[in-house]
Protein backbone atom coordinates (compact mmCIF):
# COMPACT_ATOMS: atom_id res chain seq x y z
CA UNK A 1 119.13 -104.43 -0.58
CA UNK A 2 120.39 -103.70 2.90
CA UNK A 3 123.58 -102.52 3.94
CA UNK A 4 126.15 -101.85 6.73
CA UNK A 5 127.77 -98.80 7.58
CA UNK A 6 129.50 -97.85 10.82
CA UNK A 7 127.52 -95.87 13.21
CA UNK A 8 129.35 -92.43 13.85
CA UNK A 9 127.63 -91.43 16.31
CA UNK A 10 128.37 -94.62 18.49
CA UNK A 11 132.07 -94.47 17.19
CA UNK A 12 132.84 -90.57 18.71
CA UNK A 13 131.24 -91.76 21.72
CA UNK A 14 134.06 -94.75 21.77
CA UNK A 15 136.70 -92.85 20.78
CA UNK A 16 136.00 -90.20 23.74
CA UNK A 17 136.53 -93.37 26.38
CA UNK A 18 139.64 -94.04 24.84
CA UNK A 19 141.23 -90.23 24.42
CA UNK A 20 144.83 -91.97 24.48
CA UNK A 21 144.74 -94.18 21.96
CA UNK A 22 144.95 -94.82 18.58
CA UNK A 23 141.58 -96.00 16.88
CA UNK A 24 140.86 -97.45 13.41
CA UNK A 25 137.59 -98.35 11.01
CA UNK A 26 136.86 -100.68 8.54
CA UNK A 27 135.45 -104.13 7.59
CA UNK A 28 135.95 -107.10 10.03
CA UNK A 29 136.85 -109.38 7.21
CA UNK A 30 139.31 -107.17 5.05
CA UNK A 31 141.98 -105.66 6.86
CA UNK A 32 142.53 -103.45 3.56
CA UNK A 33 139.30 -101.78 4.57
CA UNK A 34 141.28 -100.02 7.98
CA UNK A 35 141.91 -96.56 7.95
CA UNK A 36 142.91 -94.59 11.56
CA UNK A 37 139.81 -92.40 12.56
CA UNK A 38 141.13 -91.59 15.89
CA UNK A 39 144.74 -90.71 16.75
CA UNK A 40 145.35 -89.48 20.33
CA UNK A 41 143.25 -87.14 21.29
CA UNK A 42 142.24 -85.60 17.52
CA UNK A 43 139.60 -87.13 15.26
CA UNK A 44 141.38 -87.66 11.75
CA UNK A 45 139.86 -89.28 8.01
CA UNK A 46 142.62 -91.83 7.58
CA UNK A 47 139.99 -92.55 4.51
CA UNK A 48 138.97 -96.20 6.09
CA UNK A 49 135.97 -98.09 4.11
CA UNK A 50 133.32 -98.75 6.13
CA UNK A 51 130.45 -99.66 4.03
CA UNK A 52 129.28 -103.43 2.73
CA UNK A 53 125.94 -105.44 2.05
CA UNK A 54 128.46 -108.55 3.24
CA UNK A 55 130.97 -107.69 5.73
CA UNK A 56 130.81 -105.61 9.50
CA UNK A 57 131.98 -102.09 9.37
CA UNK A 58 134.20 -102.16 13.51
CA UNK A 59 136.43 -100.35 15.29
CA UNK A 60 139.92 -101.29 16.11
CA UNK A 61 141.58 -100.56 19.51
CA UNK A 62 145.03 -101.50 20.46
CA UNK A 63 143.06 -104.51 22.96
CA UNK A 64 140.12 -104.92 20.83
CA UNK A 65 137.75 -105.71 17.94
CA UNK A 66 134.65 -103.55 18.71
CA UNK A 67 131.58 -104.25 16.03
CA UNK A 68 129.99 -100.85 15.26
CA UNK A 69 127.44 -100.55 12.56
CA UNK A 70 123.83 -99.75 11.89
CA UNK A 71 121.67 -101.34 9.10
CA UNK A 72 120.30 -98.57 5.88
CA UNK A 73 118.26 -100.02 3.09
CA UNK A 74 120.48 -98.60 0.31
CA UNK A 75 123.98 -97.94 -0.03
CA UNK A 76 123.05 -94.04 -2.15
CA UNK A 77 121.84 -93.21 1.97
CA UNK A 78 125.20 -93.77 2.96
CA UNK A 79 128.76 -93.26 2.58
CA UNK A 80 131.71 -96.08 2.49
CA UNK A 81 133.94 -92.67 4.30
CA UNK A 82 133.81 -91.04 7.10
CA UNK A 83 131.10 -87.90 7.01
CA UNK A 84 132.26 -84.25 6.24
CA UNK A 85 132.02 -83.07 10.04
CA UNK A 86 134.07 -86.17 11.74
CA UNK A 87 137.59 -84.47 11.31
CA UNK A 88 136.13 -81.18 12.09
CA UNK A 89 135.19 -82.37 16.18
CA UNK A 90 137.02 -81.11 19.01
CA UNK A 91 137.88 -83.01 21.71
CA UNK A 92 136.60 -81.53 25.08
CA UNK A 93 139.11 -80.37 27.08
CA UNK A 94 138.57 -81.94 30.37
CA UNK A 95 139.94 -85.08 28.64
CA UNK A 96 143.75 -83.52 28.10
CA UNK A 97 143.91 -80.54 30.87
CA UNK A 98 147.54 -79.71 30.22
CA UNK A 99 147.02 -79.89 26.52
CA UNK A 100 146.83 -75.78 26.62
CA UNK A 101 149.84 -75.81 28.34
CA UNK A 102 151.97 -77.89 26.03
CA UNK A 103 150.68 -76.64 22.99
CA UNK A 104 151.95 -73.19 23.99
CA UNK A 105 155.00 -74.46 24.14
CA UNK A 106 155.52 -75.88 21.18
CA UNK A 107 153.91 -72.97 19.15
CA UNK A 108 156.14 -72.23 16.40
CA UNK A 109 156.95 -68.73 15.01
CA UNK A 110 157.90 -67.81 11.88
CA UNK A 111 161.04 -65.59 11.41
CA UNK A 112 159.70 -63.18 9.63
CA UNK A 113 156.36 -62.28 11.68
CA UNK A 114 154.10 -63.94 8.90
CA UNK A 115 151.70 -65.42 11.44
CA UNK A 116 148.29 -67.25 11.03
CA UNK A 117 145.33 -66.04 9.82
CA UNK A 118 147.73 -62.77 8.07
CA UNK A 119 145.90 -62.09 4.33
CA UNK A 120 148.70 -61.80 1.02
CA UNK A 121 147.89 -60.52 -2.43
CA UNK A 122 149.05 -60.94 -5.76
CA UNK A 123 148.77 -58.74 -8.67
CA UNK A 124 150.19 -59.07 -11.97
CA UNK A 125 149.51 -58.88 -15.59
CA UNK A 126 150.60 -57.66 -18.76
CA UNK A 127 147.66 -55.92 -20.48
CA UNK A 128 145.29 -55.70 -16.99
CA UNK A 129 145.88 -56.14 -13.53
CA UNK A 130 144.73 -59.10 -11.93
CA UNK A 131 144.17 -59.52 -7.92
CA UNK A 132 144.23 -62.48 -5.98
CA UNK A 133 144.15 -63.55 -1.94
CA UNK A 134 145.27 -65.56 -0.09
CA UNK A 135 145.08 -66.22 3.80
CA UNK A 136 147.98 -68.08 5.62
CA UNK A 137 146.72 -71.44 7.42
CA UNK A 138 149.75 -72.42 9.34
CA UNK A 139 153.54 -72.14 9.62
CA UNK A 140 157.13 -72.79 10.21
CA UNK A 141 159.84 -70.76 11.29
CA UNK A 142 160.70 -69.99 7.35
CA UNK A 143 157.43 -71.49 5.13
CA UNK A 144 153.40 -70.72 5.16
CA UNK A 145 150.69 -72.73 3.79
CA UNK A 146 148.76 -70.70 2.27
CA UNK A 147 144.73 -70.99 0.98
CA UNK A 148 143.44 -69.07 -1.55
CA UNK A 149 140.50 -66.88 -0.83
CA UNK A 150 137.38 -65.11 -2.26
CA UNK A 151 136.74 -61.19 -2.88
CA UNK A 152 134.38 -58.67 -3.11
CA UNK A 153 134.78 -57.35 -6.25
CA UNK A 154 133.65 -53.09 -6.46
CA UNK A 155 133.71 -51.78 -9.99
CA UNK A 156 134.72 -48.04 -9.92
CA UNK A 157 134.98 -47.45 -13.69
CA UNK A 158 134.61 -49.97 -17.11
CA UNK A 159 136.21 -52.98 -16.29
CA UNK A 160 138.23 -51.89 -13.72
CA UNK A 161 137.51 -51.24 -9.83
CA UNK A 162 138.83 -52.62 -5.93
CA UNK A 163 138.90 -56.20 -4.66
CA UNK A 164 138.80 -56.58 -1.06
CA UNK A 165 139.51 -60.18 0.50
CA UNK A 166 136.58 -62.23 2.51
CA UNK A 167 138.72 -64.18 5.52
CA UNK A 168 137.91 -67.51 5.59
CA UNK A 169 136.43 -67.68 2.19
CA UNK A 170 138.44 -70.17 0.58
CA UNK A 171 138.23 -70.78 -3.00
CA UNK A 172 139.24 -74.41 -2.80
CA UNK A 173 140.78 -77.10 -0.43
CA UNK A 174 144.36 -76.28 -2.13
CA UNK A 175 146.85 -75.79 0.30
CA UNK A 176 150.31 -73.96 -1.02
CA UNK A 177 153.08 -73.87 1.09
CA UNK A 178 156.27 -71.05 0.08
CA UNK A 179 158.59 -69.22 1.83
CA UNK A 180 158.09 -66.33 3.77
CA UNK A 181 160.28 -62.96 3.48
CA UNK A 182 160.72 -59.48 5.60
CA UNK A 183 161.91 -57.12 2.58
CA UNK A 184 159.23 -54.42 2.43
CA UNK A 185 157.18 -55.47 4.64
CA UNK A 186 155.98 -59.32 5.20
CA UNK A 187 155.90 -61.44 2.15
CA UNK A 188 155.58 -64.54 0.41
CA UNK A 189 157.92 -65.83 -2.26
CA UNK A 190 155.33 -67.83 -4.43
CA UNK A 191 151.83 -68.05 -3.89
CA UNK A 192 150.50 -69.44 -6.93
CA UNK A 193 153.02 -71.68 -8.46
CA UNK A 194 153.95 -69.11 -11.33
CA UNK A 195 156.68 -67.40 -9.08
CA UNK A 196 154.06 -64.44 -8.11
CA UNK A 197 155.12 -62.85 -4.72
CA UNK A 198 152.83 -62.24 -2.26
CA UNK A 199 152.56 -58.77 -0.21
CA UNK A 200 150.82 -58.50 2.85
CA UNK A 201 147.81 -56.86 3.18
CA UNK A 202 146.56 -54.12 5.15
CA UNK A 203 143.23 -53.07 3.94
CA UNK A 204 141.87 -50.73 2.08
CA UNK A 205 141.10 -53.21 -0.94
CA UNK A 206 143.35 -53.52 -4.28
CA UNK A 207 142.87 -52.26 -7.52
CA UNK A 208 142.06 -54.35 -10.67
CA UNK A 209 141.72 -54.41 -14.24
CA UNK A 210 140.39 -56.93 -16.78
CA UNK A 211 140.46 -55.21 -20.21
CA UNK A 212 141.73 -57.84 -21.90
């Protein structure tokens, strides 16, 4: 059996005519289907459906209908949502010149110098120490969203040793967002939902222990 699915390819080069505007996908004959793609200048996964054997996969402009699809032979080739590295695009920046400008602008700073990309740690336990990281994604003038990350784990004697934080290595897609503090240094108020603060981290790596 053959199906439709929108062409992605043909879409980005759409949506890059139209930097202004708000764009959506979805199926030409079920306006359920529609989910925005495009918004403004940024490349977003409103989570449209844009795969049938029946109906056209299209784009939707504020002026237009714009049919945008190529053919696969079975559906397990292709998905019905938008692919992994759509909402991951920049936009080049010849299209919004002052964008720079305004953006710095409107950066927003957090109160308490917790800024993005700083790396937090918890450690707790009753009978062992346990270590985890977590790296700060954005913020407000009182809140970060945090991310939890991966370590390298260095075992200095039995089932104890140092964990050191990899940046960037998140452990999931989980964001947590808590408030940030200045007593002792930057720190978070909750970073895993159990009321564990969250001290800044300045290298060096953390010791662990998992006896139990």
């Amino acid at each position: 059996m053959k199906y439709k699915v929108l062409d992605w390819e043909k879409a980005k080069e759409i949506c890059l005519k139209k930097p202004r505007e708000i764009i959506y996908a979805g199926l030409k004959e079920d306006n359920c289907t529609l989910g925005k793609i495009f918004h403004a200048g940024k490349f977003v996964d409103g989570r449209p459906h844009v795969l049938s054997d029946w109906a056209t996969p299209i784009l939707k402009t504020k002026d237009e209908i714009i049919e945008c699809w190529i053919e696969v032979e079975e559906d397990g080739k292709a998905s019905p949502r938008p692919p992994r590295w759509w909402a991951e695009q920049n936009i080049p920046k010849t299209l919004f010149p002052n964008r720079n400008k305004q953006n710095a602008k409107n950066i927003v700073k957090n109160i308490h110098g917790v800024e993005v990309g700083d790396i937090f740690y918890t450690s707790w336990g009753y009978d062992q120490t346990n270590v985890c990281f977590y790296q700060v994604v954005a913020v407000t003038s009182r809140m970060a969203t945090i991310r939890e990350i991966r370590s390298k784990v260095t075992e200095t004697e039995f089932m104890q040793g140092i964990k050191e934080p990899i940046k960037d290595d998140f452990v999931s897609e989980k964001l947590t967002r808590t408030k940030t503090g200045d007593w002792d240094k930057k720190n978070l108020a909750n970073c895993d939902g159990y009321g564990n603060c969250g001290w800044l981290y300045t290298g060096g790596g953390i010791r662990y222990s998992s006896y139990a």
